[in-house]
Structure formats: C-alpha cells, structure tokens
Protein backbone atom coordinates (compact mmCIF):
# COMPACT_ATOMS: atom_id res chain seq x y z
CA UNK A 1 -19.54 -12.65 -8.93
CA UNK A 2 -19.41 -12.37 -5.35
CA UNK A 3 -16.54 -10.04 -3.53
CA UNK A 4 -13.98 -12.47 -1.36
CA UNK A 5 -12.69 -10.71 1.52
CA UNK A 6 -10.16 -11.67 4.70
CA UNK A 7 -10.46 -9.46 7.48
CA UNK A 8 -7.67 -9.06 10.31
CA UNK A 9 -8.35 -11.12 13.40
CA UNK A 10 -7.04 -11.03 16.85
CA UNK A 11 -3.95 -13.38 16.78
CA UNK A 12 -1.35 -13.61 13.94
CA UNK A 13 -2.21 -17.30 14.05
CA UNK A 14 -5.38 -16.83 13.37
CA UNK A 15 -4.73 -14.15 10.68
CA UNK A 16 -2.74 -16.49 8.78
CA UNK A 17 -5.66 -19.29 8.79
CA UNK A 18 -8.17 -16.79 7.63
CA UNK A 19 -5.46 -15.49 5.10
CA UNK A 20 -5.00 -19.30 3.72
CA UNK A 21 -8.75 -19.84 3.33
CA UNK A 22 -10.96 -16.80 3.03
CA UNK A 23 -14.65 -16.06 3.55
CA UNK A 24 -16.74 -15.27 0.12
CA UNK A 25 -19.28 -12.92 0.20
CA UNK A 26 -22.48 -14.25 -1.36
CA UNK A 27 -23.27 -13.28 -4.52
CA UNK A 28 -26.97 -11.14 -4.02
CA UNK A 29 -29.29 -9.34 -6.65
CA UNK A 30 -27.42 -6.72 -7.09
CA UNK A 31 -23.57 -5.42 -6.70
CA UNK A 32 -24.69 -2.90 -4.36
CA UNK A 33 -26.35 -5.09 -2.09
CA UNK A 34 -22.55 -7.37 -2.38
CA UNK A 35 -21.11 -3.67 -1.42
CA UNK A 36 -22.85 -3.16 1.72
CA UNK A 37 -22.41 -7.09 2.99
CA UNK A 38 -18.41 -5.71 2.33
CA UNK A 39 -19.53 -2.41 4.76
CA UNK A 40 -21.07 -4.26 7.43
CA UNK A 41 -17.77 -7.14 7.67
CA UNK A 42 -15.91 -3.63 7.68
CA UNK A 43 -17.48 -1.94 10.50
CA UNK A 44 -16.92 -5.35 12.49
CA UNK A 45 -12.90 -5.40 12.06
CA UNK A 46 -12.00 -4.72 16.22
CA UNK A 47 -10.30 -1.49 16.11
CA UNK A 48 -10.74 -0.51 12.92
CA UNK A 49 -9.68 3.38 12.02
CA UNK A 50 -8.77 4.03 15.49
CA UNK A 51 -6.42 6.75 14.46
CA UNK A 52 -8.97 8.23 12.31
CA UNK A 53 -11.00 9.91 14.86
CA UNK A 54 -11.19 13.66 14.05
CA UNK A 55 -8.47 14.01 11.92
CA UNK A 56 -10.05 15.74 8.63
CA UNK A 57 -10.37 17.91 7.21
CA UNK A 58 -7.31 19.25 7.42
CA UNK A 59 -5.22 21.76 4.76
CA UNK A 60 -2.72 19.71 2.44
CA UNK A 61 0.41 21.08 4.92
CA UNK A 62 -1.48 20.08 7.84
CA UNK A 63 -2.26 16.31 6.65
CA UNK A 64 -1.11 13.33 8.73
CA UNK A 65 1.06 10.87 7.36
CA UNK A 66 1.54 6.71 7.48
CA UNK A 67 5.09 5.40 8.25
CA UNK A 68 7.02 4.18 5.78
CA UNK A 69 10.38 2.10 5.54
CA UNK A 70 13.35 4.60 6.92
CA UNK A 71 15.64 3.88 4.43
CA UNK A 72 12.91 5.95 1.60
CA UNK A 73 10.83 8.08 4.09
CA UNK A 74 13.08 11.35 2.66
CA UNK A 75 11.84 10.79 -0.24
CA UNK A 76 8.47 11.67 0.17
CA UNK A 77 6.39 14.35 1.53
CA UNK A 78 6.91 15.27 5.06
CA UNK A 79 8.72 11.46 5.43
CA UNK A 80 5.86 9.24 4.55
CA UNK A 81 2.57 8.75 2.87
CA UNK A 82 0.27 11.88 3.28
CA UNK A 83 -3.00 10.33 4.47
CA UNK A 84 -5.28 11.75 2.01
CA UNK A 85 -3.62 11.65 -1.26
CA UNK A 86 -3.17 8.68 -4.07
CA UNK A 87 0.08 7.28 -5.09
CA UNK A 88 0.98 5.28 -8.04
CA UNK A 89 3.53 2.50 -7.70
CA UNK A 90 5.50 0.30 -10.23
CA UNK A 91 8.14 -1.78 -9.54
CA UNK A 92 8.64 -5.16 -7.52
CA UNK A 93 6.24 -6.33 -4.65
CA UNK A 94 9.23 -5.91 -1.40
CA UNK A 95 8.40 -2.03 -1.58
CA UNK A 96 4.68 -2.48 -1.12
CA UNK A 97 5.52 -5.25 1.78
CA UNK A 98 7.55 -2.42 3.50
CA UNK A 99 4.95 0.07 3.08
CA UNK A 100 2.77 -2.42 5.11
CA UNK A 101 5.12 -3.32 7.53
CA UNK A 102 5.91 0.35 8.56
CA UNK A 103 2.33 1.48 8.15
CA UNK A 104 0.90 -1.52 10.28
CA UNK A 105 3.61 -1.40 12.82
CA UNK A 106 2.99 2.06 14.08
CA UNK A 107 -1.08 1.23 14.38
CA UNK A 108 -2.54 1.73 10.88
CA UNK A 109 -5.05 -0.94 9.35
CA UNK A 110 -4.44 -1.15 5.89
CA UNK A 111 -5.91 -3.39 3.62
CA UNK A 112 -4.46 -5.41 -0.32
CA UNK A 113 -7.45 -5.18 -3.08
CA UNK A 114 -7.18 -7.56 -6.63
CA UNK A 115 -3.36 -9.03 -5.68
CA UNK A 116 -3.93 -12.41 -4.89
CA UNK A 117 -0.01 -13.39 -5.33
CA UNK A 118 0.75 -10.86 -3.00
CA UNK A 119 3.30 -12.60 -0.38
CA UNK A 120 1.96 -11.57 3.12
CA UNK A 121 5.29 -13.68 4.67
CA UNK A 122 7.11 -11.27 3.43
CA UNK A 123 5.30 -8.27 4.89
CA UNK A 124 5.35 -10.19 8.15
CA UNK A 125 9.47 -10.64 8.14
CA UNK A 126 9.49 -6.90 7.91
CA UNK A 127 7.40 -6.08 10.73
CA UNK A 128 4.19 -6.20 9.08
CA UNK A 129 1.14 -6.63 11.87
CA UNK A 130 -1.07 -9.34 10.26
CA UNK A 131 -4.14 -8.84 12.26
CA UNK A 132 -4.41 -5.15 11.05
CA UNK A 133 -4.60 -6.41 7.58
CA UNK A 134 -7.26 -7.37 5.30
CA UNK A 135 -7.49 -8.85 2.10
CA UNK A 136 -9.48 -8.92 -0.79
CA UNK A 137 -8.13 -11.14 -3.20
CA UNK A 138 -10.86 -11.39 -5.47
CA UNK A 139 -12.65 -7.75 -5.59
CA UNK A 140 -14.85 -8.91 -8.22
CA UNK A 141 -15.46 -6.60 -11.40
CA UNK A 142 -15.11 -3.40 -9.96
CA UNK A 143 -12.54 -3.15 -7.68
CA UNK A 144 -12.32 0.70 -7.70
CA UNK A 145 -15.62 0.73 -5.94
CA UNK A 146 -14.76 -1.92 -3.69
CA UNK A 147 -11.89 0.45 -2.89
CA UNK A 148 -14.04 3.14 -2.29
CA UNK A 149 -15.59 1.77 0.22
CA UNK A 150 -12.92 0.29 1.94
CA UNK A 151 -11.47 3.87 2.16
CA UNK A 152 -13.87 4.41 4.60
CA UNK A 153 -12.36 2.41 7.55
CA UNK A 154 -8.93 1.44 6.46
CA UNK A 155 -5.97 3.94 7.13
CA UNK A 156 -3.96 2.50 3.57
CA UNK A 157 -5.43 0.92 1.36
CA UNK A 158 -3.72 -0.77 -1.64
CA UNK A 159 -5.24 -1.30 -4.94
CA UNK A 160 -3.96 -3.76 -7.76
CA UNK A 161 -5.66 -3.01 -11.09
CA UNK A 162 -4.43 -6.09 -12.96
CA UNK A 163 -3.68 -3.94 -16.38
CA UNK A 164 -6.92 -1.72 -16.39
CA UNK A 165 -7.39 1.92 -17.28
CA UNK A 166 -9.68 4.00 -14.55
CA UNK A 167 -11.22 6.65 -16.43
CA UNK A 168 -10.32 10.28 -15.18
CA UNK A 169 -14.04 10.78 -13.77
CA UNK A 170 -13.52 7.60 -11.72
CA UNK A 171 -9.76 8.42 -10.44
CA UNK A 172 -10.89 11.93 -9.56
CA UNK A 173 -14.15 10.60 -7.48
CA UNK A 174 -11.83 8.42 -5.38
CA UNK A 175 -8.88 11.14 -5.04
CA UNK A 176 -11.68 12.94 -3.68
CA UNK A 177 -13.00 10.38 -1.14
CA UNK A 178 -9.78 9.48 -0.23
CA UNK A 179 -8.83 12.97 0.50
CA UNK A 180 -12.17 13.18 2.67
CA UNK A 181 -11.85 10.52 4.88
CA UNK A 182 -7.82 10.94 5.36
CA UNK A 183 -6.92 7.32 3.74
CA UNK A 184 -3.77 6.91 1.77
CA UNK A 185 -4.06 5.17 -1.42
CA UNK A 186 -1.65 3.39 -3.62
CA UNK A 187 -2.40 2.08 -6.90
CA UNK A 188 -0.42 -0.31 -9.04
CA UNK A 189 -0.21 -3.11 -12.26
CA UNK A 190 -2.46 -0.09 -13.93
CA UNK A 191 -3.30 3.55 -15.68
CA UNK A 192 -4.18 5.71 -13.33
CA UNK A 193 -4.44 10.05 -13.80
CA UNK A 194 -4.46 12.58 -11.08
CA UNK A 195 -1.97 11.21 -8.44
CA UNK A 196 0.19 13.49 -6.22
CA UNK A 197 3.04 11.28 -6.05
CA UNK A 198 4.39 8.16 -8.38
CA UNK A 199 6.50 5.62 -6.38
CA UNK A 200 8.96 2.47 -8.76
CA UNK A 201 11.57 0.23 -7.83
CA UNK A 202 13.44 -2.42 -9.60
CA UNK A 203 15.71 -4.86 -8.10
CA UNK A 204 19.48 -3.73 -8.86
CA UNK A 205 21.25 -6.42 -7.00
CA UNK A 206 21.44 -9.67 -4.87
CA UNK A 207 23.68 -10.02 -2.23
CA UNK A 208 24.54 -14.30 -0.92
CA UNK A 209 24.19 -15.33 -4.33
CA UNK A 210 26.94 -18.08 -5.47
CA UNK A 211 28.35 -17.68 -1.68
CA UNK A 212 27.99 -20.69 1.01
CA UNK A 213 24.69 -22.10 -0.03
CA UNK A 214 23.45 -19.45 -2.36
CA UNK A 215 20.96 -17.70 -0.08
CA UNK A 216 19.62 -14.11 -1.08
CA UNK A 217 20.33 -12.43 2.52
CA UNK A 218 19.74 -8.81 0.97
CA UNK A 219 18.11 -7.61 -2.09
CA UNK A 220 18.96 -3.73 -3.67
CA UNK A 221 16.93 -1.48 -4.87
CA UNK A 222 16.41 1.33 -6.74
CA UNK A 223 13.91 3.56 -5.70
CA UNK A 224 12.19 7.27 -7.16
CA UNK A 225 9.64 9.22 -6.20
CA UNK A 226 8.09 11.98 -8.62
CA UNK A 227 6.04 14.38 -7.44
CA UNK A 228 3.59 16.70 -9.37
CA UNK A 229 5.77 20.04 -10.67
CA UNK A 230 9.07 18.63 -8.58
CA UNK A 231 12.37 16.94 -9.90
CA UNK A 232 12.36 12.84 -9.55
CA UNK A 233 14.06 11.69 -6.42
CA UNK A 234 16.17 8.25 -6.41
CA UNK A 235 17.73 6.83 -3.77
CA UNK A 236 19.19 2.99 -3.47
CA UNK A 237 18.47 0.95 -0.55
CA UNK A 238 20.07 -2.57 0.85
CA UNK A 239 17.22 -4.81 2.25
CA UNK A 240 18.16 -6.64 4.60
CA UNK A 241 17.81 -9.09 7.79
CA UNK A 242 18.69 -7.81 11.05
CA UNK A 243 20.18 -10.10 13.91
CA UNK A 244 17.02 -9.01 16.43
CA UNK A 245 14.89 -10.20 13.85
CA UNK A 246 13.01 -8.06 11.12
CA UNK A 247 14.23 -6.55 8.35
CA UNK A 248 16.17 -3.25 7.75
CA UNK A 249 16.06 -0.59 4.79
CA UNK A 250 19.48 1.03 4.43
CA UNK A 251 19.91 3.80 1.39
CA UNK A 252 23.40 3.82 0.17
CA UNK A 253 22.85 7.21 -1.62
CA UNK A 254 20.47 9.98 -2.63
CA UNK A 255 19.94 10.58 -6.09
CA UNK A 256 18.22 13.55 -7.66
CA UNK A 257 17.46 13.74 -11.28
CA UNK A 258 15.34 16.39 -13.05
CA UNK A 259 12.26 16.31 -14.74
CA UNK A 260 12.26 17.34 -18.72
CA UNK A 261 10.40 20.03 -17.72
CA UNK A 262 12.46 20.91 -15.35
CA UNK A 263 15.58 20.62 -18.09
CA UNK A 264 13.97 23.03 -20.57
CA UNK A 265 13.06 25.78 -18.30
C-alpha cells in the first residue's frame, strides 16, 4: 500500500484543490523506499520548519511552545503546547481544529496523519492557515513511522490511530524523536503510554438550536487537561463566531479537580 499525502501549497485556493484530490505515493519494493519518496515531498513544502532553526536542544523549562485557542491556553504548560512533548487527546474534532488554527496562524506547519473525516472547513473558519497544512489521509500500515518522519519538518503534527495500541518501545522511540527535533505531537482515536499531558472534550451544549431557523451559532465545551503527577484541570468554553470573521474561544469558568492520587495522599 502506497502512503497518500497533500502537502500545503501557496494559495488557500490551491490548498483546497490539492486537499479535495490528493497525490498517492507509488507503491515501491519496499516501505522504506515509500518513506523516503514521503522525505523528499517533505523537504519540498516552501517554508517548511522555518521556526525550527536552532531551537533544540533545550531543558524541559526552556522549551518553546505552539499557540493554542485562548480560551484553554491556561490550561496547559506555559499557555500552549510545549514543542517537544506528546499529548493524548479524546474528545470531539472542534478542539483539534482550534489547535490548528492557533498553531498555523502564528507560523507553525503542522500536518493531520490517518483522519481522513477530519473537516479542514472547520479549521479554516477558525483561523486555520491552509497552505501550512498537510495531510495524510491514508498513512498506510504504519502510520507511527510515517509520523516519525514527518516530525522531522513539521512544527505539530497530529496523529489518528484509528483504535490501535502502540507498544511502549514504539511510543517511547517517538517521544524521543519528537523531543529531539522540538515537534509537538498529539495523538488520538488510540492507546498510547508515556505522554506528558492528556487533553478531552465533549460537547456540553448548543446554543441557536430551536431559535429562528435552528442554526448552531456556538457549541460548549468541556475541556481537561491532566498532566503527569498534577491535579486534572477543566475549564468550559463557548465557541463561537465573531462579527470580524473567525471564531472565538471564551471559558466561562475554571475548574480544578484532583487526581485519586492526589485524594489519598
């Protein structure tokens, strides 16, 4: 099985035409031959890892970190995703769009492995930047090493692992690469050990329902982060169209809720 990729092109126009139709990579003797076709498209992305540029190694409390929607950047780690680490998510697909919209906005490339359903429109009426995005819909049957190499040259890179279980050897190897080239990864739809910092949201209300013509015109969510050895954080958040244009993540409240651990000490 050959590895389907879209790479980011110059014009959102044009993004959205490559998005629609794709470009296979042929199938050759071997997967690792497939692996460095995926390289050399890679290295070709204009502007690719442009913020990358002598940035690691750096000590944990010294990492960089990607934007992130305002409305949950308190949450997490210094306010966003700490380039270098691996994050689990769970939840509904709006939280990953944000984390592409705010990551892409402020000049990261980022890149969606093994979610072909993924809704880029939505990404895009948050901000998202389509041209520094690229897609692999189809990441064949490995797509942890696809995602290793894509950690390379992408600033975020998302990983859907449609039910599987990495094995702690594997998960540790790419917390390791990760960490090494200063790439923030978030994994989801899977079973995944060693990550710094689990993400979920669920949808807790709808707001334009039964109203005028029944439009949704803001969605509410719930949404924790959990990090290693630290109590679960929750705070809820109205999504939500702004006049200008764009969308706007408003937290109503900040939640804080302790870990069992945490309980019986």
């Amino acid at each position: 099985m050959g590895v389907r990729v879209t790479l980011p092109l110059e014009s959102h126009s044009a993004a959205i035409e490559s998005a629609d139709a794709g470009a296979d990579v042929p199938a050759g003797p071997d997967r690792q031959e497939r692996l460095e076709q995926l390289r050399r498209r890679i290295a070709a992305v204009p502007g690719r890892g442009e913020a990358s540029t002598g940035r690691l190694p750096l000590a944990a409390d010294e990492r960089e970190v990607l934007a992130v929607p305002d409305g949950i950047a308190r949450l997490l780690p210094k306010g966003g995703l700490v380039r270098g680490s691996v994050a689990s998510y769970s939840g509904p697909n709006s939280l990953l769009a944000g984390l592409l919209a705010a990551a892409t906005k402020a000049g990261a490339h980022a890149v969606l492995i093994g979610m072909p359903r993924f809704g880029l429109l939505a990404a895009v009426e948050m901000g998202a930047r389509l041209d520094r995005i690229a897609v692999v819909p189809d990441p064949g049957p490995d797509p942890v090493e696809v995602a290793a190499v894509l950690l390379d040259g992408m600033d975020l890179v998302v990983l859907g692992l449609g039910g599987a279980a990495v094995a702690p050897t594997r998960s540790r190897a790419l917390v390791a690469r990760a960490r090494s080239k200063g790439a923030a990864l978030v994994v989801t739809d899977g079973h995944w050990t060693g990550v710094e910092l689990s993400l979920a949201a669920r949808v807790v209300g709808y707001e334009g329902l039964g109203r005028g013509c029944g439009r949704v015109r803001a969605v509410q969510l719930d949404v924790s982060a959990t990090r290693r050895g630290a109590p679960s954080r929750t705070v809820r958040v109205d999504v939500r169209p702004v006049a200008r244009g764009g969308v706007e993540w408003v937290p109503e409240n900040l939640a804080f809720t302790r870990l069992p651990e945490a309980v019986s000490r």
